[in-house]
N, C-alpha and C. Protein backbone atom coordinates (compact mmCIF):
# COMPACT_ATOMS: atom_id res chain seq x y z
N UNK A 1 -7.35 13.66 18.07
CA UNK A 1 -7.94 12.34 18.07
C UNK A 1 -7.61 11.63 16.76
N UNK A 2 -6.87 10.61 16.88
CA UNK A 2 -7.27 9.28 15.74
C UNK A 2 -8.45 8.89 15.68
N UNK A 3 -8.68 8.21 13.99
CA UNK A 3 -9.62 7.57 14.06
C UNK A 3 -9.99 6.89 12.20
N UNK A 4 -10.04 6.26 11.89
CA UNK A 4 -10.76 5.86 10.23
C UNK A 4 -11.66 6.05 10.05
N UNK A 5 -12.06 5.84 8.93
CA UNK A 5 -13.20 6.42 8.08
C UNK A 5 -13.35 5.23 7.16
N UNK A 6 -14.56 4.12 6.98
CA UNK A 6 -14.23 3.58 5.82
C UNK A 6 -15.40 3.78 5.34
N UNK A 7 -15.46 3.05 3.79
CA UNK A 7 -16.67 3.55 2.72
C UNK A 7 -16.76 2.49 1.44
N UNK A 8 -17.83 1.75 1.62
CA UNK A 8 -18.08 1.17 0.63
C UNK A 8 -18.98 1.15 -0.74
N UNK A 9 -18.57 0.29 -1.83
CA UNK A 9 -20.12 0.25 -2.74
C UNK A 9 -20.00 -0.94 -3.18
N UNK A 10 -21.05 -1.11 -3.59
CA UNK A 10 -21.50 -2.61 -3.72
C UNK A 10 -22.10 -2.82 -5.18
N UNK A 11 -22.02 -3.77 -5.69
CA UNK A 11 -22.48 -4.35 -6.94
C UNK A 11 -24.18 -4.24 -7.39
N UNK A 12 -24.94 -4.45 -6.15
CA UNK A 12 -26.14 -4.54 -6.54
C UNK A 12 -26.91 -4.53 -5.00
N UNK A 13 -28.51 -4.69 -4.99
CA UNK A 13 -28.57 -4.29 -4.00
C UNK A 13 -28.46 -5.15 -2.66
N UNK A 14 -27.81 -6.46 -3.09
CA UNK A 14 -27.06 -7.18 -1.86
C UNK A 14 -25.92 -6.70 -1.31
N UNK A 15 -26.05 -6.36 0.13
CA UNK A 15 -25.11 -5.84 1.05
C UNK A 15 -23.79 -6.59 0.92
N UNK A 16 -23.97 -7.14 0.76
CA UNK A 16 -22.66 -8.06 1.13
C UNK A 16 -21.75 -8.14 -0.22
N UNK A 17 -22.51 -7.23 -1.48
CA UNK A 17 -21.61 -7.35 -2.75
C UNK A 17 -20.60 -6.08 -2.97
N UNK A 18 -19.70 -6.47 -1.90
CA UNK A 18 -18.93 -5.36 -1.47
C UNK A 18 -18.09 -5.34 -3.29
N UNK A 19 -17.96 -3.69 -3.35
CA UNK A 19 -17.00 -3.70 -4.78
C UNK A 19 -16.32 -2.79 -4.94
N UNK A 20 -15.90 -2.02 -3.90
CA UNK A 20 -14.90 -1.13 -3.54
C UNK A 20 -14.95 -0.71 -2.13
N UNK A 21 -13.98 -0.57 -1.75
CA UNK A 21 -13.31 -0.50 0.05
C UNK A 21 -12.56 0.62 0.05
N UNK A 22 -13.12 2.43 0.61
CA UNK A 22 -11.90 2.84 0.73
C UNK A 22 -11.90 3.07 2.52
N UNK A 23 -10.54 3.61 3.12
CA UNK A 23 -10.12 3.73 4.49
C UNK A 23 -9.50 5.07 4.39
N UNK A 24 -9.79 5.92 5.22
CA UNK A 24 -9.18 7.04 5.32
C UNK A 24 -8.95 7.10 6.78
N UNK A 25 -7.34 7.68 6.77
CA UNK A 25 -7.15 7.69 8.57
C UNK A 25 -6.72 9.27 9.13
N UNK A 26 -7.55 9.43 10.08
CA UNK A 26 -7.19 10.70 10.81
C UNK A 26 -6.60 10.73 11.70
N UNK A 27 -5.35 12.05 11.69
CA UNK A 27 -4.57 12.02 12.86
C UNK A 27 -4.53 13.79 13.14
N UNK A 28 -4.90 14.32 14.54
CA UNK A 28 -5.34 15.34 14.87
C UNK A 28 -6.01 16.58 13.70
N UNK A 29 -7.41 15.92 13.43
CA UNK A 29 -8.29 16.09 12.85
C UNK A 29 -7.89 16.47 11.16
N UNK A 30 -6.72 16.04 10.76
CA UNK A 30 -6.46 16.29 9.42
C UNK A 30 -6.62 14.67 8.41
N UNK A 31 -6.47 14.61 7.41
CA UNK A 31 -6.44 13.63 6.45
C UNK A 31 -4.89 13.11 6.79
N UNK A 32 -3.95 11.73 7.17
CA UNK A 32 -2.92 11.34 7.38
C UNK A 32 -2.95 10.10 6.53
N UNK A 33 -3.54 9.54 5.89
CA UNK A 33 -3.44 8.64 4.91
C UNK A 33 -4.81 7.83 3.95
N UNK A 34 -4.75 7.58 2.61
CA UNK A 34 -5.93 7.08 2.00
C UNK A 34 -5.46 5.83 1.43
N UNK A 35 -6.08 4.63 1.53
CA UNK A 35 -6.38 3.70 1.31
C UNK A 35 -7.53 3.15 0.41
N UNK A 36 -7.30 2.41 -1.16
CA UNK A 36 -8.89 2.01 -1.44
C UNK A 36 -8.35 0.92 -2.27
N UNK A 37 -9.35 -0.20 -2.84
CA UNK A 37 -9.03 -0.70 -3.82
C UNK A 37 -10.50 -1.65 -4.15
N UNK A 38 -10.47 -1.94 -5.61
CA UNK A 38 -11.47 -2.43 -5.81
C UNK A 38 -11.81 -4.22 -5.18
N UNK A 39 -12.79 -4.42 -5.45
CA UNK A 39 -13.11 -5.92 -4.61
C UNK A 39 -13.71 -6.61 -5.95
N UNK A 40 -13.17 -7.76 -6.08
CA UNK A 40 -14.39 -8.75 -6.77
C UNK A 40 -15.71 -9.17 -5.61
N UNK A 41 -16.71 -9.12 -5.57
CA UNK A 41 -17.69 -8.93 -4.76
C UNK A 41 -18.57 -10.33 -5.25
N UNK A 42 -18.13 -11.37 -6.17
CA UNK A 42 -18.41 -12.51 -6.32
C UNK A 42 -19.86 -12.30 -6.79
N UNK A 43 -20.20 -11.84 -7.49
CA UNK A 43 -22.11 -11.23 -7.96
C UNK A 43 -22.03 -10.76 -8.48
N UNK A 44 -23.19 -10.89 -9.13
CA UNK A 44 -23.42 -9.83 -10.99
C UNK A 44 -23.74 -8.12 -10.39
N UNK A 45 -23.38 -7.50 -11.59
CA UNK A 45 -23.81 -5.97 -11.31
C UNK A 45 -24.89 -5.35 -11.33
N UNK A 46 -25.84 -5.03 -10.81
CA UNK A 46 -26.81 -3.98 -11.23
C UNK A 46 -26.95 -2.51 -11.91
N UNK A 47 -27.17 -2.32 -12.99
CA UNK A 47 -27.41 -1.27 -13.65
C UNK A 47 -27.26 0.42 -12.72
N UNK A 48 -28.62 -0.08 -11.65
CA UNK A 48 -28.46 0.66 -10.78
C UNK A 48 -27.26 1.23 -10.30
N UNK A 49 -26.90 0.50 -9.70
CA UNK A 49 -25.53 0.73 -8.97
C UNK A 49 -23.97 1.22 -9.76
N UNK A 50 -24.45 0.38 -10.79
CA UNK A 50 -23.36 0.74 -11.83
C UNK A 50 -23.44 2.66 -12.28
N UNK A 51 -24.95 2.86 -12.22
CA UNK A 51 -24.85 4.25 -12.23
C UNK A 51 -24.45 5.14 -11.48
N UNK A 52 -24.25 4.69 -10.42
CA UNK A 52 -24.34 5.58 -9.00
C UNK A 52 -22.81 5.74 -8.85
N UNK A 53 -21.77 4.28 -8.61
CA UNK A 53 -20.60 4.64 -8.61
C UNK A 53 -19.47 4.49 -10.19
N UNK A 54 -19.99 3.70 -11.42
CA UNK A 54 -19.17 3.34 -12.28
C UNK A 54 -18.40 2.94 -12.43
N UNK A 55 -19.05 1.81 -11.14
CA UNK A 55 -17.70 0.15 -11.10
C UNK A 55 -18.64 -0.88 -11.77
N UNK A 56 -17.70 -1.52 -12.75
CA UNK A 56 -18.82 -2.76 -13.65
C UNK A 56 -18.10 -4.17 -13.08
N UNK A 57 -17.98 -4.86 -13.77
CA UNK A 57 -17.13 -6.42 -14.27
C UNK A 57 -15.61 -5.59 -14.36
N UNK A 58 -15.99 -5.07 -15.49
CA UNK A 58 -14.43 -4.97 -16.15
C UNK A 58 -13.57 -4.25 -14.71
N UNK A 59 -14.44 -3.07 -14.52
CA UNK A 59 -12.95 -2.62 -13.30
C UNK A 59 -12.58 -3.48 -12.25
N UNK A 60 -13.40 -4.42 -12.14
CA UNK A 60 -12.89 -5.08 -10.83
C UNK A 60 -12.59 -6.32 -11.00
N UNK A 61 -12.29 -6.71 -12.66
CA UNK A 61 -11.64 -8.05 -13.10
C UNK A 61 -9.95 -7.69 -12.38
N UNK A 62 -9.73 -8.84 -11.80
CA UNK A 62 -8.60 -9.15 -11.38
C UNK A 62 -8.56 -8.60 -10.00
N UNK A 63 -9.67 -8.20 -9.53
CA UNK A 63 -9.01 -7.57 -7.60
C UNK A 63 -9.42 -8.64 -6.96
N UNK A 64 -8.76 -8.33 -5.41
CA UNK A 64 -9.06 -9.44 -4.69
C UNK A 64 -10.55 -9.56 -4.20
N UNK A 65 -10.55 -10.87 -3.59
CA UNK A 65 -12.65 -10.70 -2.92
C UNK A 65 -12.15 -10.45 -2.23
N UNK A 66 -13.19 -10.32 -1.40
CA UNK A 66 -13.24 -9.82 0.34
C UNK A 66 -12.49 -10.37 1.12
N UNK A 67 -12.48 -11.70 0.65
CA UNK A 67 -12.10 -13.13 1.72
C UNK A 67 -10.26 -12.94 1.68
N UNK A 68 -10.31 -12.60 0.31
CA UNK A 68 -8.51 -12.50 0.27
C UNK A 68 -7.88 -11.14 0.91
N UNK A 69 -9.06 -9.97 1.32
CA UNK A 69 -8.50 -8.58 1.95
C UNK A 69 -8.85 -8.70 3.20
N UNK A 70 -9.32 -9.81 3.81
CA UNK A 70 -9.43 -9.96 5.36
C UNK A 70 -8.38 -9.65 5.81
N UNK A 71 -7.47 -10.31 6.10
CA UNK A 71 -6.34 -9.66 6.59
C UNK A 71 -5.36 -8.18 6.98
N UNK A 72 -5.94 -7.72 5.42
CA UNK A 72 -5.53 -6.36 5.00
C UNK A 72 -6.48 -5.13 6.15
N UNK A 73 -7.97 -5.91 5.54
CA UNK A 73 -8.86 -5.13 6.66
C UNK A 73 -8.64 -5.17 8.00
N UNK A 74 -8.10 -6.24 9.09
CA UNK A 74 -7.97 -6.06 9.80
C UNK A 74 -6.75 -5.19 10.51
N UNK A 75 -5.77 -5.11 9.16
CA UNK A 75 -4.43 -4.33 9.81
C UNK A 75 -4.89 -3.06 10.01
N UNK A 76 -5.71 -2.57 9.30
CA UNK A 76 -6.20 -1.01 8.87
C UNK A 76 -6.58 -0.76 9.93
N UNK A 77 -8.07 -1.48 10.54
CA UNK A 77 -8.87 -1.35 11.52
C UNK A 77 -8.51 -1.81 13.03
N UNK A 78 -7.69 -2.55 12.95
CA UNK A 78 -8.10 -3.06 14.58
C UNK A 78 -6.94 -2.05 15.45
N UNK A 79 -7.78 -1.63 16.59
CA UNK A 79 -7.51 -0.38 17.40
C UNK A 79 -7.84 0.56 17.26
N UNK A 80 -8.50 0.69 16.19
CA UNK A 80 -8.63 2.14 16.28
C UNK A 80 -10.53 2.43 15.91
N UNK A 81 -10.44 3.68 16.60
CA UNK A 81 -11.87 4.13 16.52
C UNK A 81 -12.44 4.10 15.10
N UNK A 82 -13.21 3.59 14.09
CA UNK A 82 -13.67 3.87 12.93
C UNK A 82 -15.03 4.03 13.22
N UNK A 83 -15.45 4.96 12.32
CA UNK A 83 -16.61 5.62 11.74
C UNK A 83 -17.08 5.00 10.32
N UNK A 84 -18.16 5.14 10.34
CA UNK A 84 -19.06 5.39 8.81
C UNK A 84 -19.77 6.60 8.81
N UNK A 85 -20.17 6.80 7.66
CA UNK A 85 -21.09 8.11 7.09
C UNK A 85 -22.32 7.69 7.27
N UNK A 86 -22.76 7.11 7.02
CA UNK A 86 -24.18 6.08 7.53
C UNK A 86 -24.44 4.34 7.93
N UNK A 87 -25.07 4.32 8.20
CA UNK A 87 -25.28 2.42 8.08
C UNK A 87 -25.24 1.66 7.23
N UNK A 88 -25.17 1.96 6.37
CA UNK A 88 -25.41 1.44 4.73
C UNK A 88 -23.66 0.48 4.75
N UNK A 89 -22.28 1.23 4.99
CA UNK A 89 -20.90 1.25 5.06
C UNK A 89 -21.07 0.09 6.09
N UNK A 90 -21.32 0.12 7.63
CA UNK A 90 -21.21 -0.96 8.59
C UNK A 90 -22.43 -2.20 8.60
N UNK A 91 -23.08 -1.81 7.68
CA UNK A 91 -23.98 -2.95 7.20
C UNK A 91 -23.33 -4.00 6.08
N UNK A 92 -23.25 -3.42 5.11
CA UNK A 92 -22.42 -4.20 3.99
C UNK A 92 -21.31 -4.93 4.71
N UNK A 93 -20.44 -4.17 5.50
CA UNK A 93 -19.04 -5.26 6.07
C UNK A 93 -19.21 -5.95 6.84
N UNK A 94 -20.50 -5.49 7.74
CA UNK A 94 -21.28 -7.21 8.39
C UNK A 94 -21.36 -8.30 7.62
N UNK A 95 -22.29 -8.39 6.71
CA UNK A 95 -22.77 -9.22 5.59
C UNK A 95 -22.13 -9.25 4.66
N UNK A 96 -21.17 -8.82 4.08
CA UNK A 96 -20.16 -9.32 3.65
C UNK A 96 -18.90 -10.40 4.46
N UNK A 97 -18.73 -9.90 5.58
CA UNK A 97 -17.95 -10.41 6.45
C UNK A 97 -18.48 -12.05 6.88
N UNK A 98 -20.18 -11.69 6.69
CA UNK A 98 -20.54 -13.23 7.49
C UNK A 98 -20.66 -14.15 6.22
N UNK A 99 -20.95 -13.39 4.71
CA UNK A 99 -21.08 -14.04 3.49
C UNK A 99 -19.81 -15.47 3.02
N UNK A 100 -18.87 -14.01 3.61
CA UNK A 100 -17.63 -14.48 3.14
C UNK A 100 -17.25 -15.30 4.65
N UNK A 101 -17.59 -15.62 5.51
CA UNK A 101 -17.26 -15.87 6.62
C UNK A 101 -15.32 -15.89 7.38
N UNK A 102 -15.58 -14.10 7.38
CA UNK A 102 -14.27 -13.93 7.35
C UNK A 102 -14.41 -13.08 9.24
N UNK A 103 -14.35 -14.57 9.95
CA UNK A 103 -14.68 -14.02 11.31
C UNK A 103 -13.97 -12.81 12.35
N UNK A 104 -12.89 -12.90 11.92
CA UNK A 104 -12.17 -11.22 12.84
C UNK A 104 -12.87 -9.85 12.15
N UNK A 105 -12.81 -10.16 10.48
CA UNK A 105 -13.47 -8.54 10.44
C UNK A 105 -14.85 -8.26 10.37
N UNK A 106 -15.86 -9.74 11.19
CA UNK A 106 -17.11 -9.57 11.09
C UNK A 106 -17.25 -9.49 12.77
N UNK A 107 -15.98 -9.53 13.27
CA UNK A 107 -16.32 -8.77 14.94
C UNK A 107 -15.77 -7.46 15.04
N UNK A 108 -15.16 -7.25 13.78
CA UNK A 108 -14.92 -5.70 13.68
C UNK A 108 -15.91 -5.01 13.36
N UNK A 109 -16.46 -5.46 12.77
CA UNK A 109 -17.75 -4.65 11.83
C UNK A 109 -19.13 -5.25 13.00
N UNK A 110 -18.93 -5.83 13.67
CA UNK A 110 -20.07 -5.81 14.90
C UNK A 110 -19.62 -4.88 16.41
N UNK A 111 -18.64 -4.36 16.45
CA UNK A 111 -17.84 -4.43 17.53
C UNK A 111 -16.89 -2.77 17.27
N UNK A 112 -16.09 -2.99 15.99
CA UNK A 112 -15.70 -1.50 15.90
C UNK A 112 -15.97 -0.44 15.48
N UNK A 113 -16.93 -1.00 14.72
CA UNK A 113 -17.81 0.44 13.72
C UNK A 113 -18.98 1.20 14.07
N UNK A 114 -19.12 2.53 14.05
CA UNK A 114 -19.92 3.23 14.69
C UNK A 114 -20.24 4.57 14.03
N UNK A 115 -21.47 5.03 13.65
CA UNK A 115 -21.45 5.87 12.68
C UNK A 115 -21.69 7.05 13.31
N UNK A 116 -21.04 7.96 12.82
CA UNK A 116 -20.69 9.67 12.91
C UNK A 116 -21.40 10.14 12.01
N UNK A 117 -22.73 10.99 12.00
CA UNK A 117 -23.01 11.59 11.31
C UNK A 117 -22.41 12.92 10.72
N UNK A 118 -21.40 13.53 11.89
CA UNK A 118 -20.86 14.31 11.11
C UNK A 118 -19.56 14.27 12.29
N UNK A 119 -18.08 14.97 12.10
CA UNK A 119 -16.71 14.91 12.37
C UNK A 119 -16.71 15.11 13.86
N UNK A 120 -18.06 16.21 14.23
CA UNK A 120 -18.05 16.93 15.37
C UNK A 120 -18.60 15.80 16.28
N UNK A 121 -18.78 15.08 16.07
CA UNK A 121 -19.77 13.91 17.16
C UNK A 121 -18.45 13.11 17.76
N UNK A 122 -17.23 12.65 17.07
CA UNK A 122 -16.34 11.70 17.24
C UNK A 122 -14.76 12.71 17.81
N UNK A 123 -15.31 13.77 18.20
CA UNK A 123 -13.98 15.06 18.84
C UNK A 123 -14.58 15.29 19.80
């Protein structure tokens, strides 16, 4: 079975302050390619958060926002089965998606994403 994997974190505790995107794609249940890059997420950082993953300002001076990786996101995703690890991942790319009103990957993220709690649920 194919299928992606994506995974986000966010700036603070607004969903939609997406600030890193990675994609991992499976092809008969092994790792076949990784994908990530940081996001300007257009919002200040929270301390919090800054602890959790140790993305500030500075690492994500100069990446694209969301609005400019629409495109990108949709090459990754569309067709294929993707997963999250929890809701937290297909929540943020909703609300990010509708923030940024970036309408194909906010019918992806209503439409293709579906969370696997664990590998064995999606085989």
């Amino acid at each position: 079975m194919e299928f992606v994997a994506i995974d986000v974190e966010t700036a603070n505790a607004d969903m939609a302050s997406i600030c890193q995107i990675g994609i991992a794609q499976f092809k008969g249940g092994t790792l076949a390619q990784e994908w990530k890059t940081y996001v300007d997420p257009q919002d200040h950082f929270d301390g919090i958060n800054v602890s959790i993953h140790g993305i500030d300002e500075d690492v994500v001076a100069g990446s694209p926002t969301f609005t400019m990786l629409a495109d990108t996101l949709i090459s990754r995703l569309s067709g294929r089965i993707i997963v999250t690890h929890t809701a937290f991942d297909r929540v943020a790319v909703h609300q990010a998606s509708t923030k940024q009103d970036t309408s194909a990957v906010l019918h992806l993220a209503r439409h293709g994403l579906r969370r696997a709690a664990s590998l064995d649920e999606i085989f």
